[in-house]
Protein backbone atom coordinates (compact mmCIF):
# COMPACT_ATOMS: atom_id res chain seq x y z
CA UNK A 1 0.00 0.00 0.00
CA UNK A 2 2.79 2.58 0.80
CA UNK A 3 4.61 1.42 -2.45
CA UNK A 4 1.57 2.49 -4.29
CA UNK A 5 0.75 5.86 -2.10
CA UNK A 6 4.13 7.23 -2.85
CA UNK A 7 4.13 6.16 -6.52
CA UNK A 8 0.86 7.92 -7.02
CA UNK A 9 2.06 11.06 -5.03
CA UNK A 10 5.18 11.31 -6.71
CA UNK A 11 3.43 10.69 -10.51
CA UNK A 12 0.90 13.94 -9.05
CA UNK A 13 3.71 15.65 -8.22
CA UNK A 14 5.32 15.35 -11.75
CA UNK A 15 2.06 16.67 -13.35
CA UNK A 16 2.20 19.82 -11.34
CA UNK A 17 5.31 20.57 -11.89
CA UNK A 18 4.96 22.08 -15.36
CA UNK A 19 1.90 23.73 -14.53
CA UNK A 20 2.34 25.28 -10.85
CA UNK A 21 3.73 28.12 -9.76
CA UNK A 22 2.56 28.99 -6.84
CA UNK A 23 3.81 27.04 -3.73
CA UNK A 24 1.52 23.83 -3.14
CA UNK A 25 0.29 22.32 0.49
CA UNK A 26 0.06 18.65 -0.31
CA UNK A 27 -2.19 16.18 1.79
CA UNK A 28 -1.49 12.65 2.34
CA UNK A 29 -3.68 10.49 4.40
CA UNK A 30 -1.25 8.32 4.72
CA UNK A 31 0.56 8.48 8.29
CA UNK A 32 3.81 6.69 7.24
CA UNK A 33 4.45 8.85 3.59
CA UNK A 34 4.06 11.69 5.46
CA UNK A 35 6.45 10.91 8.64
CA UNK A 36 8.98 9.15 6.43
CA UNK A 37 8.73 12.65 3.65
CA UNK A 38 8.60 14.89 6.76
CA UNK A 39 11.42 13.33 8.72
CA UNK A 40 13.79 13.24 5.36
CA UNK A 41 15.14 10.04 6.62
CA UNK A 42 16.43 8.00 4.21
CA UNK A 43 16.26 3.89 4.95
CA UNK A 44 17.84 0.97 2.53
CA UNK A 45 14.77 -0.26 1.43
CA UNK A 46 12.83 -0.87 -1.76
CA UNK A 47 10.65 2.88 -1.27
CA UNK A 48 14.06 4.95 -0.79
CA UNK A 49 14.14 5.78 -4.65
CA UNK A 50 11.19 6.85 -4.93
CA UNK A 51 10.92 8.99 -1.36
CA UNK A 52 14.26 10.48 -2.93
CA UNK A 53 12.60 11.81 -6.18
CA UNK A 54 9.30 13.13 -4.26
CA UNK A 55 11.34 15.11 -1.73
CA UNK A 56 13.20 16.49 -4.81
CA UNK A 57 10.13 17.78 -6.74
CA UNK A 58 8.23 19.02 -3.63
CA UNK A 59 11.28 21.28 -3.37
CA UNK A 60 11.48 21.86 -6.47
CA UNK A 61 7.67 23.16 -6.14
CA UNK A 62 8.01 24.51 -2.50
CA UNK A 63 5.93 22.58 -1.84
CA UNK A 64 5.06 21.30 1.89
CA UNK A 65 3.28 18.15 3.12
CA UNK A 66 0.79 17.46 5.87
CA UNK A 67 -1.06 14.03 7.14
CA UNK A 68 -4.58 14.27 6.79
CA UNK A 69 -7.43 11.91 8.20
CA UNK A 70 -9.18 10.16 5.11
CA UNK A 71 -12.50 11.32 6.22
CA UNK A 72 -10.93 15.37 5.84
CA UNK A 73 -10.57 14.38 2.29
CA UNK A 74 -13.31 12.41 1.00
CA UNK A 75 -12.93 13.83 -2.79
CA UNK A 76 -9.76 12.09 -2.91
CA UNK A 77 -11.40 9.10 -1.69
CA UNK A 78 -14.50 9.42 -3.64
CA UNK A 79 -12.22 9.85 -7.13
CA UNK A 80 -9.23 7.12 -6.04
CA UNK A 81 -12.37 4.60 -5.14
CA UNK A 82 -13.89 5.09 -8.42
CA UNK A 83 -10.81 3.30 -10.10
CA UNK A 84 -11.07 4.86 -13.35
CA UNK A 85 -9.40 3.13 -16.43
CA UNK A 86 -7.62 5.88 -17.92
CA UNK A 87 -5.35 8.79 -16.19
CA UNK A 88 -7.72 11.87 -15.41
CA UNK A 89 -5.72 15.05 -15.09
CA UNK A 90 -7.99 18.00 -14.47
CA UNK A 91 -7.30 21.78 -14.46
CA UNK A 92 -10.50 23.06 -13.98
CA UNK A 93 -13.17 21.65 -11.58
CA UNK A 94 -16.03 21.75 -14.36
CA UNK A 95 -13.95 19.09 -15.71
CA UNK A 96 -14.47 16.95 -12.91
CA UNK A 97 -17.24 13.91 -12.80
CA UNK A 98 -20.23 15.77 -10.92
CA UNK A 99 -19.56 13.11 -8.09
CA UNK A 100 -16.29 14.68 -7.51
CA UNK A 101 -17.20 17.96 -7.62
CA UNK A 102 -19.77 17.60 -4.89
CA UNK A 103 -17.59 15.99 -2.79
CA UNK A 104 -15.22 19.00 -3.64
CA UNK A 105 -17.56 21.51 -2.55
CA UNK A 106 -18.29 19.66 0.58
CA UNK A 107 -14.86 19.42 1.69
CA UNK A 108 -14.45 23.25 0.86
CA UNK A 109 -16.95 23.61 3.40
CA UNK A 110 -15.79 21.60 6.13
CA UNK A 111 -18.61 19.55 5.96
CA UNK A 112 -18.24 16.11 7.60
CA UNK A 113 -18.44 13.31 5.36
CA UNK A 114 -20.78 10.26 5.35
CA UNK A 115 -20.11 6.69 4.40
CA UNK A 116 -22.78 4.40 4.20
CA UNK A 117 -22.08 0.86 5.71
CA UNK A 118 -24.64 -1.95 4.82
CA UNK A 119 -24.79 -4.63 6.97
CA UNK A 120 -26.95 -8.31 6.68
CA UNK A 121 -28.75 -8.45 9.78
């Protein structure tokens, strides 16, 4: 699971780093990526690569990173959970599915978010 977390953050990373200019705040809610990115340790294991190239590009885009619950974030849920078979890179939010967007608005607003758990009873 971290292998994948840190491949998809650094792939994002590499995306916005034609296109941003302005410093980014990026949100992980994964506790380990962001202790092991924040701490700047670096370890002999099979992840050190590719923690090595995402430090480099989020100084390269001053950019800074911060843990965030999963529930804080749900549009990143919502949109990884929808497992989409082609890359979706969006500049503008009209772009978005109208899915995402709500849950985009919602998070904007602080709003909690729900998750519906079914249960045979």
């Amino acid at each position: 699971v971290l292998r994948e977390e840190s491949s998809s953050l650094m792939h994002g990373l590499q995306l916005c780093k034609d296109i941003v200019r302005d410093p980014l705040l990026v949100e992980v809610d994964s506790k380990s990526l962001a202790h092991l990115l924040i701490a700047g340790t670096t370890s002999q294991w099979p992840l050190c690569n590719t923690l090595q190239r995402i430090r480099t590009l989020l100084c390269s885009l001053s950019a800074a990173v911060s843990h965030v619950v999963r529930k804080a974030n749900f549009s990143a849920d919502k949109l990884a959970s929808l497992r989409l078979p082609l890359e979706l890179f969006c500049t503008l939010l009209h772009h978005l599915l109208a899915l995402v967007q709500a849950s985009i608005g919602l998070d904007s607003r602080d709003f909690s978010s729900l998750r519906w758990q079914y249960s045979r009873d």
